[in-house]
Protein backbone atom coordinates (compact mmCIF):
# COMPACT_ATOMS: atom_id res chain seq x y z
CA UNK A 1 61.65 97.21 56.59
CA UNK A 2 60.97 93.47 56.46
CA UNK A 3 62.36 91.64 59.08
CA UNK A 4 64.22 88.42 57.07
CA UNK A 5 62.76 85.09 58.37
CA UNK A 6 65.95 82.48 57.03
CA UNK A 7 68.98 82.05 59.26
CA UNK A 8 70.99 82.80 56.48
CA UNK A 9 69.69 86.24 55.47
CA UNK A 10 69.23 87.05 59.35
CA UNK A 11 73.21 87.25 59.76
CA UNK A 12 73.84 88.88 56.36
CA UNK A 13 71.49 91.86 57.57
CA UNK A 14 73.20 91.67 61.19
CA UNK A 15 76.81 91.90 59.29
CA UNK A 16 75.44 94.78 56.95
CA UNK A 17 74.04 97.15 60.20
CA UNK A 18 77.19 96.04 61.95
CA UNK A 19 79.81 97.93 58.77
CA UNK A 20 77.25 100.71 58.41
CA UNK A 21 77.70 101.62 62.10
CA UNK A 22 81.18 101.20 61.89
CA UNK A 23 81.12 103.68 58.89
CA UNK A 24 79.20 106.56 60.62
CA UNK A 25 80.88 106.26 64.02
CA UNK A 26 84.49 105.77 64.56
CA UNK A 27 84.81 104.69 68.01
CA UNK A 28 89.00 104.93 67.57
CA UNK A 29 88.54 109.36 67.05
CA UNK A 30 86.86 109.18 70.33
CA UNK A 31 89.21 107.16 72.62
CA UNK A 32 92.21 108.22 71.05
CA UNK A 33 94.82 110.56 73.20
CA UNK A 34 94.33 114.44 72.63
CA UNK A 35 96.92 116.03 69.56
CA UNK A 36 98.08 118.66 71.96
CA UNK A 37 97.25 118.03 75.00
CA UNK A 38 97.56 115.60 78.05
CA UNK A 39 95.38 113.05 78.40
CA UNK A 40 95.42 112.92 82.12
CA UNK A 41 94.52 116.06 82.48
CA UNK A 42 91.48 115.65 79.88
CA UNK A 43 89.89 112.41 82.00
CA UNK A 44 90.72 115.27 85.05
CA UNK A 45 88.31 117.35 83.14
CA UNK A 46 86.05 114.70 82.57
CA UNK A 47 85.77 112.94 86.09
CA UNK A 48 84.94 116.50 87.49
CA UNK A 49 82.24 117.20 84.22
CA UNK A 50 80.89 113.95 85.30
CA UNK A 51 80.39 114.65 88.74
CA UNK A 52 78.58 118.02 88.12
CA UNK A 53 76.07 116.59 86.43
CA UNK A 54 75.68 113.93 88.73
CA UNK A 55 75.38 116.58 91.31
CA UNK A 56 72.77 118.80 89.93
CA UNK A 57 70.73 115.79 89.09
CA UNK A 58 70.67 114.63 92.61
CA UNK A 59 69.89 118.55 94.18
CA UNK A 60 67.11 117.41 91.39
CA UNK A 61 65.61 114.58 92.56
CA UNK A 62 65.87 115.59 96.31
CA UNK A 63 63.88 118.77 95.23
CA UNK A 64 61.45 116.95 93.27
CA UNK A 65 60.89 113.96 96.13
CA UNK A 66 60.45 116.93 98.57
CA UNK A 67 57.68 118.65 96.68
CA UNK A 68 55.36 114.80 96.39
CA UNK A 69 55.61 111.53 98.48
CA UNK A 70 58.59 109.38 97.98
CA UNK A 71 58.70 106.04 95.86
CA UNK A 72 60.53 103.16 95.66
CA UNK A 73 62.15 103.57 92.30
CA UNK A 74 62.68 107.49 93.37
CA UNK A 75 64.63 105.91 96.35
CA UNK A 76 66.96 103.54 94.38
CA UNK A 77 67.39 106.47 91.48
CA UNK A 78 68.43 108.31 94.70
CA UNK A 79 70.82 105.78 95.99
CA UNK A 80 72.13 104.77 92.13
CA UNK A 81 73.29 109.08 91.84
CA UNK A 82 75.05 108.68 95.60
CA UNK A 83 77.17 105.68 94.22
CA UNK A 84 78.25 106.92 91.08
CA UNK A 85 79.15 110.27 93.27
CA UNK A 86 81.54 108.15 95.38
CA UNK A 87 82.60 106.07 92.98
CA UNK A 88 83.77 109.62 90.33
CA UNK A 89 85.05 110.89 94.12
CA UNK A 90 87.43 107.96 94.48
CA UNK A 91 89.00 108.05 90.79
CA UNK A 92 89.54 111.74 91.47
CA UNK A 93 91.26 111.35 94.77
CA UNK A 94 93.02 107.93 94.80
CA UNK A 95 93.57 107.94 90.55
CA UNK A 96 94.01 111.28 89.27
CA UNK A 97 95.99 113.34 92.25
CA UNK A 98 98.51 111.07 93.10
CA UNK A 99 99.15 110.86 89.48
CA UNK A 100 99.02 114.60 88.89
CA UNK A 101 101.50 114.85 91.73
CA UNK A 102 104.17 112.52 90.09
CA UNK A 103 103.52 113.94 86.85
CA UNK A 104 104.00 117.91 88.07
CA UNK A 105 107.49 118.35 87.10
CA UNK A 106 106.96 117.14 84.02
CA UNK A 107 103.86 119.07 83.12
CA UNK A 108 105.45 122.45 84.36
CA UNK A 109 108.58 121.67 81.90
CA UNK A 110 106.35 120.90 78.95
CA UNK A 111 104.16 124.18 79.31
CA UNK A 112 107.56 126.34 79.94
CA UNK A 113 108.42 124.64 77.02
CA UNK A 114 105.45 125.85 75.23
CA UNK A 115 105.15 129.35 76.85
CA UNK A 116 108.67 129.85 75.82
CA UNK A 117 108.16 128.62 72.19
CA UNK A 118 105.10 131.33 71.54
CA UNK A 119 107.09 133.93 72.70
CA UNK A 120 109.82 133.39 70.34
CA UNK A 121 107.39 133.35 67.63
CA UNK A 122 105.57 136.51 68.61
CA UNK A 123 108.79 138.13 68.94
CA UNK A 124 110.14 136.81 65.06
CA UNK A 125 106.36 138.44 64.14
CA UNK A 126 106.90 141.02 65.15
CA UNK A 127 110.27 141.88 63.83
CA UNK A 128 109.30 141.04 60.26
CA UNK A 129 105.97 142.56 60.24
CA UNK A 130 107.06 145.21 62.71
CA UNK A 131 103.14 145.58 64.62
CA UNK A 132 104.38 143.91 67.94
CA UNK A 133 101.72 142.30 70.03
CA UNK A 134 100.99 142.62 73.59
CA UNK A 135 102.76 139.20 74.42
CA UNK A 136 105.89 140.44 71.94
CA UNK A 137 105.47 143.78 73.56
CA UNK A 138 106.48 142.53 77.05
CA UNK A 139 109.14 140.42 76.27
CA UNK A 140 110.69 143.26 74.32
CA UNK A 141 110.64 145.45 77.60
CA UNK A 142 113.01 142.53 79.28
CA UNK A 143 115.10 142.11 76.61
CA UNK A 144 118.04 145.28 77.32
CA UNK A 145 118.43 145.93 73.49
CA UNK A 146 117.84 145.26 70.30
CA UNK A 147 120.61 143.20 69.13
CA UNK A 148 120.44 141.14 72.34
CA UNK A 149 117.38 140.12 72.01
CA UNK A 150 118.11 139.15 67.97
CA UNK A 151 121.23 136.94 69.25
CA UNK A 152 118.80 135.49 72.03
CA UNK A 153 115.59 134.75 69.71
CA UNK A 154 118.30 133.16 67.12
CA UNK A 155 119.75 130.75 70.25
CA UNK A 156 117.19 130.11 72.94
CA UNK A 157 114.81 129.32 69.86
CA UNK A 158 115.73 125.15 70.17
CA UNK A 159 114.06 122.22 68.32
CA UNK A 160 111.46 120.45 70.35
CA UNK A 161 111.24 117.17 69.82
CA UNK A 162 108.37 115.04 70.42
CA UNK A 163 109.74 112.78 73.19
CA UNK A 164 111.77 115.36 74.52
CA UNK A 165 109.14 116.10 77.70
CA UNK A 166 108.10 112.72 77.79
CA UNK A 167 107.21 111.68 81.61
CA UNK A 168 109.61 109.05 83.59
CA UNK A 169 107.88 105.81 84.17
CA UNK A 170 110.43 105.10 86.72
CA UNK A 171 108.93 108.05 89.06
CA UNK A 172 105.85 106.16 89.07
CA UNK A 173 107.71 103.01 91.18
CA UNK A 174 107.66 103.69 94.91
CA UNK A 175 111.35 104.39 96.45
CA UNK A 176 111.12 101.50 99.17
CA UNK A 177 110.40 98.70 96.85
CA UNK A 178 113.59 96.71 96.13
CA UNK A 179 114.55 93.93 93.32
CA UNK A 180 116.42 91.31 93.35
CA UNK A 181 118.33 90.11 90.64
CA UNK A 182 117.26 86.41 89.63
CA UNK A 183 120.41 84.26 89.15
CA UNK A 184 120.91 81.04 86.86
CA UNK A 185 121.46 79.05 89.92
CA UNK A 186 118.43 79.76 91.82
CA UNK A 187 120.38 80.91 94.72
CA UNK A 188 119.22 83.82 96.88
CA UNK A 189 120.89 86.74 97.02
CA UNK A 190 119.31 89.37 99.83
CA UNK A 191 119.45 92.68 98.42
CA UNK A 192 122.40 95.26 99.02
CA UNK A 193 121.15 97.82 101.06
CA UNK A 194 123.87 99.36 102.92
CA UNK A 195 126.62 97.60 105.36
CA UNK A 196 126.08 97.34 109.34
CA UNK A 197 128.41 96.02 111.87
CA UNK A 198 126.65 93.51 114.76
CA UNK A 199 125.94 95.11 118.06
CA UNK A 200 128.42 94.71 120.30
CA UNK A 201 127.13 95.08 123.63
CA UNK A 202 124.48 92.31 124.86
CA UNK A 203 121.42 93.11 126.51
CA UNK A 204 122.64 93.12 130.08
CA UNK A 205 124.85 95.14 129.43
CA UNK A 206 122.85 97.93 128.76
CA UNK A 207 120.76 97.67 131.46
CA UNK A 208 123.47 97.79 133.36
CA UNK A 209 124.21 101.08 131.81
CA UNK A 210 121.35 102.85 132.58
CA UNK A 211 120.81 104.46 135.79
CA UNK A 212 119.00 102.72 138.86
CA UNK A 213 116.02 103.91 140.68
CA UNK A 214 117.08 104.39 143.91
CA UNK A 215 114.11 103.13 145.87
CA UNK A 216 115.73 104.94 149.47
CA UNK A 217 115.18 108.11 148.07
CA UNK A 218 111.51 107.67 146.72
CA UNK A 219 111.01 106.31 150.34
CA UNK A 220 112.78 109.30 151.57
CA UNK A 221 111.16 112.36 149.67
CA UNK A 222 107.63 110.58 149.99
CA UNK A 223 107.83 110.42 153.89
CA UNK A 224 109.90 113.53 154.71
CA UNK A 225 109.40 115.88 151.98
CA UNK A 226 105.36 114.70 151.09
CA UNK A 227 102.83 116.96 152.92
CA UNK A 228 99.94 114.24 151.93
CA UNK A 229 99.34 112.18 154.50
CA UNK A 230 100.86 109.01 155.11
CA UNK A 231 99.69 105.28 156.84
CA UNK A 232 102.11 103.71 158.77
CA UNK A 233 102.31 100.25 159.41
CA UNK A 234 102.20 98.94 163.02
CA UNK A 235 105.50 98.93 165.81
CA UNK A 236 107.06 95.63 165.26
CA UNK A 237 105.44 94.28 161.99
CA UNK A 238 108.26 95.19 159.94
CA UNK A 239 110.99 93.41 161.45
CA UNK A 240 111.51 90.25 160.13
CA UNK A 241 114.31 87.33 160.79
CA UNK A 242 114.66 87.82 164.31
CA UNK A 243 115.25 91.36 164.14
CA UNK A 244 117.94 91.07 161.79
CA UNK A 245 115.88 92.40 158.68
CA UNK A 246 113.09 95.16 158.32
CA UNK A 247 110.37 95.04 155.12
CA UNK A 248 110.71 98.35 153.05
CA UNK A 249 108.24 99.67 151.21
CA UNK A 250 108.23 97.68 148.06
CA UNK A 251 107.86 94.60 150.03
CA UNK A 252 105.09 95.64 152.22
CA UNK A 253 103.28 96.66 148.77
CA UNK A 254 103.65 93.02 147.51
CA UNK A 255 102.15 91.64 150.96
CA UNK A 256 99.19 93.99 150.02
CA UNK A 257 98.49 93.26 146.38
CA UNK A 258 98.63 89.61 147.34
CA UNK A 259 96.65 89.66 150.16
CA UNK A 260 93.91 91.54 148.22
CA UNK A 261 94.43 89.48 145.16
CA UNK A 262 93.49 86.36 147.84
CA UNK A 263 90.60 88.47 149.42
CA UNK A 264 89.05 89.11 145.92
CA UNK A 265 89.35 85.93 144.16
CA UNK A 266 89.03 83.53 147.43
CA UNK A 267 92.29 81.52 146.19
CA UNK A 268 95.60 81.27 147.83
CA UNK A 269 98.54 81.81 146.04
CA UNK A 270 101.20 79.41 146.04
CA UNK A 271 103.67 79.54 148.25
CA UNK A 272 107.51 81.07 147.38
CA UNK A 273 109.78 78.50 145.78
CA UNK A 274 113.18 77.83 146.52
CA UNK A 275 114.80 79.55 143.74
CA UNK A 276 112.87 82.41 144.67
CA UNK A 277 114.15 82.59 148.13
CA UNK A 278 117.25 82.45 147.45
CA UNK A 279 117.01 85.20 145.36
CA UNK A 280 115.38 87.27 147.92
CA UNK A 281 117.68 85.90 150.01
CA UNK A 282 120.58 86.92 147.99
CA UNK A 283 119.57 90.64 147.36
CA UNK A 284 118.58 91.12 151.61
CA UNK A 285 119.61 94.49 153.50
CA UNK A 286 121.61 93.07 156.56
CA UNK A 287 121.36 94.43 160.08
CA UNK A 288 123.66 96.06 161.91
CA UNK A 289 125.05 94.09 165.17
CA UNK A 290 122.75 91.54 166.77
CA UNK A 291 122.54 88.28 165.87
CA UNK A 292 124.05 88.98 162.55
CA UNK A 293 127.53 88.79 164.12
CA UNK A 294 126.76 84.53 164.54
CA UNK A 295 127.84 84.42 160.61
CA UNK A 296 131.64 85.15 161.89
CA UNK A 297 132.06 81.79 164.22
CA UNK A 298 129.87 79.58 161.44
CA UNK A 299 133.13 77.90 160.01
CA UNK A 300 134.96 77.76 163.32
CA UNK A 301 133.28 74.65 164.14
CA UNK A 302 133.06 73.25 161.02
CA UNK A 303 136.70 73.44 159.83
CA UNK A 304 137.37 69.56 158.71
CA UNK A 305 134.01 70.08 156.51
CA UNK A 306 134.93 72.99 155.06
CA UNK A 307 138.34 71.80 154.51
CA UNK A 308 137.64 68.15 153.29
CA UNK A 309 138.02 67.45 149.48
CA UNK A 310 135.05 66.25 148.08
CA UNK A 311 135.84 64.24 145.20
CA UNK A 312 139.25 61.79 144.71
CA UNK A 313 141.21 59.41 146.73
CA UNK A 314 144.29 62.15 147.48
CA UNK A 315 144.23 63.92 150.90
CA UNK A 316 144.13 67.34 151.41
CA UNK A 317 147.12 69.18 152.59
CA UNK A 318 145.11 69.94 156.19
CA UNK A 319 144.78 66.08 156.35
CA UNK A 320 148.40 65.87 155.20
CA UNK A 321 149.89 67.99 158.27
CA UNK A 322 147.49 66.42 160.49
CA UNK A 323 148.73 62.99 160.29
CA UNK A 324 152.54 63.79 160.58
CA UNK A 325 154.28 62.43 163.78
CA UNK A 326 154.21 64.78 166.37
CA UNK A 327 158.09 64.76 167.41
CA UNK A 328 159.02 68.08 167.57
CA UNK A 329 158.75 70.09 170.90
CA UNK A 330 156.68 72.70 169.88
CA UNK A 331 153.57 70.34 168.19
CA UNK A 332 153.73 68.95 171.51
CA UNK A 333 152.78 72.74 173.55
CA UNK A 334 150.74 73.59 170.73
CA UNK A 335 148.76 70.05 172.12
CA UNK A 336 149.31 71.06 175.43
CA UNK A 337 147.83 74.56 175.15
CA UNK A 338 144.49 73.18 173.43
CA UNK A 339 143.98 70.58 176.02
CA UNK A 340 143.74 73.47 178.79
CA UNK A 341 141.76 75.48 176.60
CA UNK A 342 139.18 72.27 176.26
CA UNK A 343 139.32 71.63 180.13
CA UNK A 344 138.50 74.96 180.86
CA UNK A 345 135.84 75.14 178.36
CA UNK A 346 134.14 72.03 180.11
CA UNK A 347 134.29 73.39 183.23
CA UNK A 348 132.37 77.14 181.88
CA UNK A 349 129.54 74.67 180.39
CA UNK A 350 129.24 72.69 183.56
CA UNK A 351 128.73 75.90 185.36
CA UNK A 352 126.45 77.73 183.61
CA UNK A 353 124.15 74.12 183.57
CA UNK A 354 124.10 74.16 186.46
CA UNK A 355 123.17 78.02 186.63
CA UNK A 356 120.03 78.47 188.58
CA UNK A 357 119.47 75.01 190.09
CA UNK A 358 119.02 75.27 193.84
């Protein structure tokens, strides 16, 4: 066939191939769903069809590239099979089985459906023909008697409609995903999920509910109960504050990390702060006796301090009864009495000053 050489005649032979394709192959017969069937469970079919072949042709060409000396093109034919293997593997197992899954239910229902539907036909067949078959035969043996199973076939046999089995889009929508309703005004509204009330109890609080590690007791069980063997540190370089404090355990593991810390990295660390201190300071195991008992004289001497008003131009009531005449007879041996006390306190200091001069 001559090959036409105007542009004209060139597209009136493309149009004419083009209708007489269309005429011998309908492409719509081919991609159309299944008349009774599912078509998920025909591209199941296919998918797995598919990767058979693809299979058998790669044991192929791994059989035949074992027999001579391997190619180029034999490598990338090779590596062209392996992809279209993966690529058929993930429409099977991330396509068709999740769908399979949410589609179960309804599958099951449509072949009960169907199941049920042939056996009230074999059964009607073999009523008015009176040759049962073996499908009629067993559901005569359930069926207790014959006029049962007349009243039965006559009500169980229902009309199935087309979209009565029809699968639920909705089941295809994952459960956590929420909507939210668009209003006119363009104001958000969070979605309705279900009422909580606010916690009522702050965070300190519930630390302060849970129980405290009693550090003693750790000490304790790991030093009397313990049969490992234990380093302990030397006589006197525990006691801290003048013998009023000792370091525990915890502390004396501090010292250590941050002495090694400074051995390691050849850095001091900075010194405590004042805050710190006084936190330390705050949370400190006090001695028994000693030189602890100096905290109960500490505001003897400083009463007026103590007792002065900081702030304003009215006196304090201490500064109030201090400044009153002293006319009565008992301010004046309440006077007397603290002068003798003073005296003789003068004359203790002057002796022991002049304790041990010669």
């Amino acid at each position: 066939m001559a090959v036409p050489s105007s542009f004209p005649a060139l597209l009136e032979h493309l149009a004419n191939t083009l209708n007489s394709i269309s005429e011998h192959s309908d492409l719509s017969q081919t991609l159309a769903a299944p008349k009774d069937g599912i078509s998920l469970l025909d591209a199941k079919n296919e998918l797995f069809l598919s990767y058979l072949q693809n299979l058998v042709f790669l044991i192929t060409l791994k059989i035949r590239n074992s027999c001579k000396d391997t190619d180029d093109v034999s490598d990338s034919l090779e590596n062209s099979v392996v992809k279209k293997l993966v690529e058929l593997q993930l429409y099977i197992e991330k396509g068709v089985r999740p769908l399979e899954n949410r589609l179960k239910y309804q599958i099951e229902k449509v072949i009960r459906a169907h199941d049920d539907s042939k056996q009230i036909e074999d059964l009607k067949h073999s009523k008015t023909h009176g040759k049962p078959t073996q499908s009629s035969k067993q559901e005569h043996s359930q069926i207790e008697s014959d006029d049962d199973s007349e009243d039965n076939a006559t009500s169980i046999a229902p009309v199935i409609q087309d979209l009565q089995y029809r699968p639920n889009p909705t089941a295809l929508i994952p459960k956590s995903s929420t909507f939210v309703e668009k209003s006119e005004g363009g104001v958000y509204k969070p979605p309705r999920i279900q009422a909580t009330s606010m916690p009522t109890t702050t965070r300190r609080e519930k630390e302060n509910k849970k129980p405290m590690k009693s550090a003693t007791i750790d000490e304790f069980i790991n030093n009397e109960m313990g049969t490992a063997p234990i380093s302990m540190p030397s006589v006197g370089s525990t006691i801290l504050g003048g013998g009023r404090t000792m370091n525990n355990d915890k502390q004396r593991n501090e010292e250590k990390e941050r002495r090694e810390y400074e051995e390691r990295n050849y850095v001091r660390l900075p010194k405590e702060s004042k805050k710190e201190r006084a936190k330390k300071g705050g949370k400190r195991e006090a001695g028994y006796g000693g030189e602890e008992w100096r905290g109960l004289e500490d505001g003897i001497d400083r009463i007026e301090s103590l007792t002065k008003k900081k702030s304003g131009d009215r006196m304090s009531i201490l500064e109030k009864s201090r400044k009153r005449s002293k006319t009565n007879e008992d301010t004046k041996v309440h006077a007397d009495i603290g002068e003798h006390y003073r005296k003789k306190l003068k004359t203790l200091d002057s002796g022991r000053r002049d304790r041990g001069r010669k």
